[in-house]
N, C-alpha and C. Protein backbone atom coordinates (compact mmCIF):
# COMPACT_ATOMS: atom_id res chain seq x y z
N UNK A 1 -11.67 -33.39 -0.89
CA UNK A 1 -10.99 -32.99 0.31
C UNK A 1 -10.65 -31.50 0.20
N UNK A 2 -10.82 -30.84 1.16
CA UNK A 2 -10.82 -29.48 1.10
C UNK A 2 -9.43 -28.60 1.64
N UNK A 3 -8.71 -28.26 1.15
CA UNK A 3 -7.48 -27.84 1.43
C UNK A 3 -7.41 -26.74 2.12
N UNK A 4 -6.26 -26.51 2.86
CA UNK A 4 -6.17 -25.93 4.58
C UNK A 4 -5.76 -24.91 4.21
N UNK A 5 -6.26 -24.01 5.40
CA UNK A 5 -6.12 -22.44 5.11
C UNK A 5 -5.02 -21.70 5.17
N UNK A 6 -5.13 -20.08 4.41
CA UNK A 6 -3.80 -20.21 4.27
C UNK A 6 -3.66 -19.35 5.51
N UNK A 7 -2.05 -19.36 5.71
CA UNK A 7 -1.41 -18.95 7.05
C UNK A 7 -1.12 -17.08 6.86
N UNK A 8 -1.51 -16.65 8.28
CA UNK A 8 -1.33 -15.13 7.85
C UNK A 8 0.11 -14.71 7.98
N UNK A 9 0.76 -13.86 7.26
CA UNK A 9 1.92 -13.67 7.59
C UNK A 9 2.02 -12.22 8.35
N UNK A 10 3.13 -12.30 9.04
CA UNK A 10 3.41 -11.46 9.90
C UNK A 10 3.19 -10.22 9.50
N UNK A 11 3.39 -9.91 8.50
CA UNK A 11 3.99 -8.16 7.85
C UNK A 11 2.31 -8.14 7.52
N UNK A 12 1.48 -9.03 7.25
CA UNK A 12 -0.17 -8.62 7.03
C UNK A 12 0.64 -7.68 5.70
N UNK A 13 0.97 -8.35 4.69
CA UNK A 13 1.74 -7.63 3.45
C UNK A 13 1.36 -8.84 2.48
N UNK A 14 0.24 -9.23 1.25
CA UNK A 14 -0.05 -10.31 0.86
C UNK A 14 0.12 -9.86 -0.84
N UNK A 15 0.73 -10.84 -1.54
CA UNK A 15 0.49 -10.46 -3.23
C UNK A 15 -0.88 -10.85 -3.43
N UNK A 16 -1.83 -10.64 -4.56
CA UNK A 16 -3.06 -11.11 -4.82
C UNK A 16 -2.77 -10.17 -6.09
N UNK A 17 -3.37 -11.34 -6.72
CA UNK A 17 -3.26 -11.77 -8.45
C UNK A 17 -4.46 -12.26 -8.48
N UNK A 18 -5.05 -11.29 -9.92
CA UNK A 18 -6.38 -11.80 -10.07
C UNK A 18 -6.59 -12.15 -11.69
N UNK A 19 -7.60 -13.24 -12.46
CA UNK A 19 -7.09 -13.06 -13.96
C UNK A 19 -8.92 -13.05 -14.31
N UNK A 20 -9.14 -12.90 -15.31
CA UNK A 20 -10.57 -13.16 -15.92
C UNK A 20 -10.35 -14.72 -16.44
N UNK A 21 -11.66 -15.36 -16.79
CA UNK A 21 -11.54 -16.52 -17.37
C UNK A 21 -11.30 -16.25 -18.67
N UNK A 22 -10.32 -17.76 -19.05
CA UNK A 22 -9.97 -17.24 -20.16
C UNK A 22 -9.10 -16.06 -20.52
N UNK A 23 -8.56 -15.96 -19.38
CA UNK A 23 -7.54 -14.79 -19.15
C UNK A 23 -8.28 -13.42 -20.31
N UNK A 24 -9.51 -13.28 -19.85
CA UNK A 24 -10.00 -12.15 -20.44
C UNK A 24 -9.94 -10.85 -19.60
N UNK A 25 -10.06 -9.73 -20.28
CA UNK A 25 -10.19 -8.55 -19.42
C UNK A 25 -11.55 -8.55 -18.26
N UNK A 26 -11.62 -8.03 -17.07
CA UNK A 26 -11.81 -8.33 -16.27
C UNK A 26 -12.23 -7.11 -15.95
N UNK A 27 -11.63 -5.30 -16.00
CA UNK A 27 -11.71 -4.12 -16.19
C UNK A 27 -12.07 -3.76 -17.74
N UNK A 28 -13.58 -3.54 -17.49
CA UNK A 28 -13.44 -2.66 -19.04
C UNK A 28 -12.92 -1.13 -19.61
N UNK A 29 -12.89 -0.44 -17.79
CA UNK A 29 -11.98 0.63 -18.65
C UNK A 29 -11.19 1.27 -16.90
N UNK A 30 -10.95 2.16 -17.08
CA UNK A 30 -10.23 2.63 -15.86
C UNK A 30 -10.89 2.70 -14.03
N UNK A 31 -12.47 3.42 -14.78
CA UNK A 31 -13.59 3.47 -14.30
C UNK A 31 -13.89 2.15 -13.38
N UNK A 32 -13.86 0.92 -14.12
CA UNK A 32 -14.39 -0.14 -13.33
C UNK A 32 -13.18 -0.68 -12.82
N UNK A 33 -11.76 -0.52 -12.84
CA UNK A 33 -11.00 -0.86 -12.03
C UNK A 33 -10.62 -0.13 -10.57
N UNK A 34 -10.67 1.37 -11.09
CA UNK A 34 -10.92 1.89 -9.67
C UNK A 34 -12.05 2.00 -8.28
N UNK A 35 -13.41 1.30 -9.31
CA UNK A 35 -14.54 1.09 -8.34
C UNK A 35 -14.01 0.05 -7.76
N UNK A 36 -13.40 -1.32 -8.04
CA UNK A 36 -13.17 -2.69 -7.72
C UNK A 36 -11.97 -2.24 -6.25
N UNK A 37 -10.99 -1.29 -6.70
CA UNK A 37 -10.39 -0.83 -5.87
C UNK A 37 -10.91 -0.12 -4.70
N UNK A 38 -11.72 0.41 -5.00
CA UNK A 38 -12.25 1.49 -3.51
C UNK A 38 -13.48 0.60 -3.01
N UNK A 39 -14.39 -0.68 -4.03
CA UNK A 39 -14.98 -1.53 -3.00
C UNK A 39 -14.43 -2.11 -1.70
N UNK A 40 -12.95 -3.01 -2.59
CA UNK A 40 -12.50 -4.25 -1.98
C UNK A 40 -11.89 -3.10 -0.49
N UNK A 41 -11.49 -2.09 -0.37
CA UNK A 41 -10.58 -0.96 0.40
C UNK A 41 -12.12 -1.16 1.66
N UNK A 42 -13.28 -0.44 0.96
CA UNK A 42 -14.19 -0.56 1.75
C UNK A 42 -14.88 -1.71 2.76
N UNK A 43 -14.63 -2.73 2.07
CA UNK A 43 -15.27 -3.81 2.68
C UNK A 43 -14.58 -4.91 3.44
N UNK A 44 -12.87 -4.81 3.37
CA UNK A 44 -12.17 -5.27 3.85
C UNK A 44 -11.15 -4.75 4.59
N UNK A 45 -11.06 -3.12 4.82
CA UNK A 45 -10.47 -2.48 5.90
C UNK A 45 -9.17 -2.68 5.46
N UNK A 46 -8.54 -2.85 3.84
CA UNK A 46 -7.14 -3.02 3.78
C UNK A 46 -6.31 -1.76 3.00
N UNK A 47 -5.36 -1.40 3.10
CA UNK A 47 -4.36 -0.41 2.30
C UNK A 47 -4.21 -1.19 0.89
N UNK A 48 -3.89 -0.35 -0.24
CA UNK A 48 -3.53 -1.22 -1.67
C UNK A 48 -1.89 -0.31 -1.38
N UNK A 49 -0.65 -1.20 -1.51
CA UNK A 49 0.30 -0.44 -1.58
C UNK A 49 1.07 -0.20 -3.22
N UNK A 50 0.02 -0.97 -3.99
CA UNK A 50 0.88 -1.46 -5.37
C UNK A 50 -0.24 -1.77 -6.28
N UNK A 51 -0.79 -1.41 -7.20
CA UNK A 51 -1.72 -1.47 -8.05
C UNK A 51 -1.38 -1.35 -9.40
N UNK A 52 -1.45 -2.47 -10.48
CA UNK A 52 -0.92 -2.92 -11.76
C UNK A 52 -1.22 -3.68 -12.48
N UNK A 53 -1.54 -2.85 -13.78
CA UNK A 53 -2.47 -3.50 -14.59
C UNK A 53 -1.32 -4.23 -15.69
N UNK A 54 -1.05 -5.56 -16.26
CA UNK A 54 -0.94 -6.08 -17.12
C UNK A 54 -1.21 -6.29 -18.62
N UNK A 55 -1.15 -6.19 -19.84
CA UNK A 55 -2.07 -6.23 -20.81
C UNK A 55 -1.12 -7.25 -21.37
């Protein structure tokens, strides 16, 4: 059964959390995190207001 979509919220203001499997690194260096950043910007027409890397 396929579970229901999620609801947009007003402020269009969303957290998104992302992990590697195995909670592995996912960015191998600065380089490929800022391409991932200026793709997802490109292809989805959104602002990043908060960008943070974890280790």
């Amino acid at each position: 059964m396929p579970r229901q979509g999620r609801q947009l919220s007003e402020s269009k203001i969303y957290h998104v959390m992302i992990r590697g499997n195995a909670r592995k690194n996912i960015f191998l260096d600065e380089e490929d995190k800022n391409r991932f950043i200026e793709i997802l910007s490109e292809k989805k027409k959104i602002e990043i207001l908060l960008s943070m890397l974890i280790a």
